[in-house]
N, C-alpha and C. Protein backbone atom coordinates (compact mmCIF):
# COMPACT_ATOMS: atom_id res chain seq x y z
N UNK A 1 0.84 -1.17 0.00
CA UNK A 1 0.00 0.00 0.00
C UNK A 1 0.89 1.23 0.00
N UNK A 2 0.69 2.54 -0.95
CA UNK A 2 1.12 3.19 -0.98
C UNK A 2 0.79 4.23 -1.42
N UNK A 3 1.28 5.94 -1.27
CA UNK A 3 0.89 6.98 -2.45
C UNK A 3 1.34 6.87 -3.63
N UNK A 4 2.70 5.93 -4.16
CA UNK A 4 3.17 5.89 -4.90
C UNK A 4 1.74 5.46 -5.86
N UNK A 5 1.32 4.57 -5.41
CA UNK A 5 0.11 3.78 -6.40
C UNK A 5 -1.19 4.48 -6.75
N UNK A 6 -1.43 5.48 -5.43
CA UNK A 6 -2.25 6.18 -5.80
C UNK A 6 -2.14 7.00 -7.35
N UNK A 7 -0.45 7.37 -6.86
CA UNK A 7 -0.25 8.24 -8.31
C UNK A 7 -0.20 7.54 -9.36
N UNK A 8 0.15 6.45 -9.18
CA UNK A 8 0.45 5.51 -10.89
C UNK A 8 -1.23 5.54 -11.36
N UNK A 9 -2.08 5.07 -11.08
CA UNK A 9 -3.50 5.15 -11.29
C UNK A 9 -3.74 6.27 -11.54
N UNK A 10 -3.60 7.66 -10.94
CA UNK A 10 -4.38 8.91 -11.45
C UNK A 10 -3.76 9.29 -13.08
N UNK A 11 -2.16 8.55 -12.95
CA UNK A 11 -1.65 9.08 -14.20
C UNK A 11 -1.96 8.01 -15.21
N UNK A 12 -2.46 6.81 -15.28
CA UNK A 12 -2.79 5.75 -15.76
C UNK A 12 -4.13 6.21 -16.40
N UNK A 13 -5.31 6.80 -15.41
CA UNK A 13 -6.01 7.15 -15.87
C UNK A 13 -5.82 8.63 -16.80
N UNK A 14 -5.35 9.24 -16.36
CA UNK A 14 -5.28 10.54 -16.98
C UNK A 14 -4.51 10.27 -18.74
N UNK A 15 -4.07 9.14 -18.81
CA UNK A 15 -3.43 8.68 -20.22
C UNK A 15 -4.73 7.71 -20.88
N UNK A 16 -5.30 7.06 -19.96
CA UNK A 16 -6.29 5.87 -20.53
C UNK A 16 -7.43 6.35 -21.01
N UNK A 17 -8.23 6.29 -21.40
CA UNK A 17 -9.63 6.79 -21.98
C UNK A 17 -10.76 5.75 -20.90
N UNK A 18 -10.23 4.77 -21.32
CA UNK A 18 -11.32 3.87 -20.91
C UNK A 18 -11.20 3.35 -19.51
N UNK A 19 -9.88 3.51 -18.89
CA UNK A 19 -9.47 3.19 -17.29
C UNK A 19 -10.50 4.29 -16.40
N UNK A 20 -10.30 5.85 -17.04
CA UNK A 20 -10.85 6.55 -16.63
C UNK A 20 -12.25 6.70 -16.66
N UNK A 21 -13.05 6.12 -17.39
CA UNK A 21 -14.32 6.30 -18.02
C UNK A 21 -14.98 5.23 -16.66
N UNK A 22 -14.21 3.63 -16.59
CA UNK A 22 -14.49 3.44 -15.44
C UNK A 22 -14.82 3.68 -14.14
N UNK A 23 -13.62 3.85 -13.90
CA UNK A 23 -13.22 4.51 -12.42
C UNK A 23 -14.20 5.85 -11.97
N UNK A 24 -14.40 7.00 -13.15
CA UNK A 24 -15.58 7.89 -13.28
C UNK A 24 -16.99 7.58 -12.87
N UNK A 25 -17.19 6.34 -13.15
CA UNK A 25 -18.77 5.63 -13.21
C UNK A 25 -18.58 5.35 -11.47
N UNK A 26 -17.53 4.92 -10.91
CA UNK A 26 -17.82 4.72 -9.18
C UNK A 26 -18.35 5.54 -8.50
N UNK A 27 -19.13 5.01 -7.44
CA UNK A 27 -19.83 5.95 -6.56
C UNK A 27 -19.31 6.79 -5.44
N UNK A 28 -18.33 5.58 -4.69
CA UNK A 28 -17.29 5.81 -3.88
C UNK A 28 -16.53 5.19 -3.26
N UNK A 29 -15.32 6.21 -2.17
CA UNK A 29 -14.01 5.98 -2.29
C UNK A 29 -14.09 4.62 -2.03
N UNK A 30 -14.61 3.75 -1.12
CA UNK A 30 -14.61 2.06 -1.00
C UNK A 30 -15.28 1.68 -2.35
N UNK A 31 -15.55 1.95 -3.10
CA UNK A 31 -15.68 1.10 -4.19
C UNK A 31 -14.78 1.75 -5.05
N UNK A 32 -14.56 2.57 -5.43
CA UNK A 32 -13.04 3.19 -6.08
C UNK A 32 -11.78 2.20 -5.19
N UNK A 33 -11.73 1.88 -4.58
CA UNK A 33 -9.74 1.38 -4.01
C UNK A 33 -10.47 -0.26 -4.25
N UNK A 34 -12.04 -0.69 -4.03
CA UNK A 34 -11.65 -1.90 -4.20
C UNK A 34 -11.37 -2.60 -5.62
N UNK A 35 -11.87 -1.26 -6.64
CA UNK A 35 -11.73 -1.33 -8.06
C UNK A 35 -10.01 -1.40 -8.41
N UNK A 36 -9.65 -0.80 -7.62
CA UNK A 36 -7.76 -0.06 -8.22
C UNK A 36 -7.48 -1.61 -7.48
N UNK A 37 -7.71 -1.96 -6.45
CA UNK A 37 -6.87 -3.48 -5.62
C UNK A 37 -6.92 -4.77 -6.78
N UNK A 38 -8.11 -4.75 -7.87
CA UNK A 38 -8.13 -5.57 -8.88
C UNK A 38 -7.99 -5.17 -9.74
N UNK A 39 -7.40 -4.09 -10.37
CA UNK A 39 -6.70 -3.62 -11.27
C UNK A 39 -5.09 -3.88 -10.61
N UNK A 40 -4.59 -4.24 -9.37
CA UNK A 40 -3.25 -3.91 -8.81
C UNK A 40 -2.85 -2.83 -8.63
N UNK A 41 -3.35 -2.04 -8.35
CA UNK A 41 -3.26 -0.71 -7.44
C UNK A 41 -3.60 -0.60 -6.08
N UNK A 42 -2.78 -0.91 -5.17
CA UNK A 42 -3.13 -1.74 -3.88
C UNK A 42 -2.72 0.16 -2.66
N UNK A 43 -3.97 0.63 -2.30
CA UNK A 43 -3.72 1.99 -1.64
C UNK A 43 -5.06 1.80 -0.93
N UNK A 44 -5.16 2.85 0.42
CA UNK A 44 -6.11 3.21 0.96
C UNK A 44 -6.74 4.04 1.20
N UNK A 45 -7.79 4.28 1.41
CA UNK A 45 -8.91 5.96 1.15
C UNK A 45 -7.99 6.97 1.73
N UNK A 46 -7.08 6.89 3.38
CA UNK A 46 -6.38 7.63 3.58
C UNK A 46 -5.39 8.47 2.51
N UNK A 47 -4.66 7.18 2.33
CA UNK A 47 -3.37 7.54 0.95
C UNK A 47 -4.03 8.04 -0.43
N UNK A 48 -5.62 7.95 -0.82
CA UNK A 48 -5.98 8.63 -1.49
C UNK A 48 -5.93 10.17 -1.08
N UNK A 49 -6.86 10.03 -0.14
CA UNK A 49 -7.36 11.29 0.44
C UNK A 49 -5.97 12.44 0.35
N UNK A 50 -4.89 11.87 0.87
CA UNK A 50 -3.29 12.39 1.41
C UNK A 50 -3.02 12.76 -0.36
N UNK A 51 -2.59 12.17 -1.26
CA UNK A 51 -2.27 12.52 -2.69
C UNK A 51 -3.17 13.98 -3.54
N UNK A 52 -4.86 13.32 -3.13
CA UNK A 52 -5.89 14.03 -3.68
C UNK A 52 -5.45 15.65 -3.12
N UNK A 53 -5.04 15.91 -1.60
CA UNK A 53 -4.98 16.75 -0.64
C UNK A 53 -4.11 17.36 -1.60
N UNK A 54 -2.58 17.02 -1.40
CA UNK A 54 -1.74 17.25 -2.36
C UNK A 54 -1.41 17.89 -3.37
N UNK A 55 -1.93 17.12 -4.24
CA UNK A 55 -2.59 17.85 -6.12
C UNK A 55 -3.75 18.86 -5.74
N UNK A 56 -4.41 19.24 -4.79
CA UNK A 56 -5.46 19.88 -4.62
C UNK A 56 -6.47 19.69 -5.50
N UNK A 57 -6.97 17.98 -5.51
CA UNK A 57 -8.03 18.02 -6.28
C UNK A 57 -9.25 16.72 -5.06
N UNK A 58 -10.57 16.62 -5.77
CA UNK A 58 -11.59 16.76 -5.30
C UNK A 58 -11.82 15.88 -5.86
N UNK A 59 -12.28 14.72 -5.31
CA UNK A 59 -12.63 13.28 -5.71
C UNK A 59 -13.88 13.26 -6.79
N UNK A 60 -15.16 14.58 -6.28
CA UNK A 60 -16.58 14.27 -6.44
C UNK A 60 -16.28 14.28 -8.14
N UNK A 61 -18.05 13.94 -8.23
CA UNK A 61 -17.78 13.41 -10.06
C UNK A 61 -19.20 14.40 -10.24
N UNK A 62 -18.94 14.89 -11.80
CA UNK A 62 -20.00 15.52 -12.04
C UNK A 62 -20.59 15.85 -13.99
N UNK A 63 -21.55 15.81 -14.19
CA UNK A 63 -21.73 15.86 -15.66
C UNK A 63 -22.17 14.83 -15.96
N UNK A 64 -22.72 14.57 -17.36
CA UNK A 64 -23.34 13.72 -18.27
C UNK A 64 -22.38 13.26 -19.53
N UNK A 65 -22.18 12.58 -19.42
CA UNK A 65 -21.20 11.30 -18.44
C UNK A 65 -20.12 11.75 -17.58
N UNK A 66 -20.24 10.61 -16.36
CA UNK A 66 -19.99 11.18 -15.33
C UNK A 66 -18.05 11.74 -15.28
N UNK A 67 -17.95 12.29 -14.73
CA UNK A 67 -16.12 12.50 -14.34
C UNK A 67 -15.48 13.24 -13.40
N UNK A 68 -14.43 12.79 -13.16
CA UNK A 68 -13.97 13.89 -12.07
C UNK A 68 -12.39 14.26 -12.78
N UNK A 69 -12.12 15.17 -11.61
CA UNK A 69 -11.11 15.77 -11.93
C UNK A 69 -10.19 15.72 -11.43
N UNK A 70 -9.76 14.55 -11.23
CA UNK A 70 -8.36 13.84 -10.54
C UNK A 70 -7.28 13.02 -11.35
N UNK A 71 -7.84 13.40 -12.94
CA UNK A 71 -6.38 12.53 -13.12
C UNK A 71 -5.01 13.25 -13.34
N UNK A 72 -4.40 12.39 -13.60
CA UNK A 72 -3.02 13.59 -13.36
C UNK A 72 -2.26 13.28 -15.00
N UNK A 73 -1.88 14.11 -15.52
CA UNK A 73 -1.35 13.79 -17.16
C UNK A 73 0.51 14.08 -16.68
């Protein structure tokens, strides 16, 4: 478990189309980390929360189709 992983995923998504399009559709943070743990992205809501803090960005999702604004390019 780590931030490191947090970040590989935000930048994974922020390159992927369709990683992100996923991960977008979650409701929340426990179903977001248990999604990244079977993808192998092994982190916890904390170490999210701590990265998200960080980058100064905001988990919530919003629009038609849904998204947020956490990935990192």
């Amino acid at each position: 478990m780590s931030s490191s992983n947090v970040e590989k995923l935000l930048f994974a998504g922020g390159k992927d189309k369709a990683l992100r399009a996923k991960y977008n559709k979650i409701e929340t943070k426990e179903e977001f980390i248990e999604a990244a743990k079977a993808d192998g992205y092994d982190f916890t809501i904390p170490e999210l929360d701590a990265v998200l803090k960080e980058e100064a960005l905001d988990f919530e999702s919003s629009g038609n189709p849904r998204t947020r604004q956490i990935w990192l390019r």
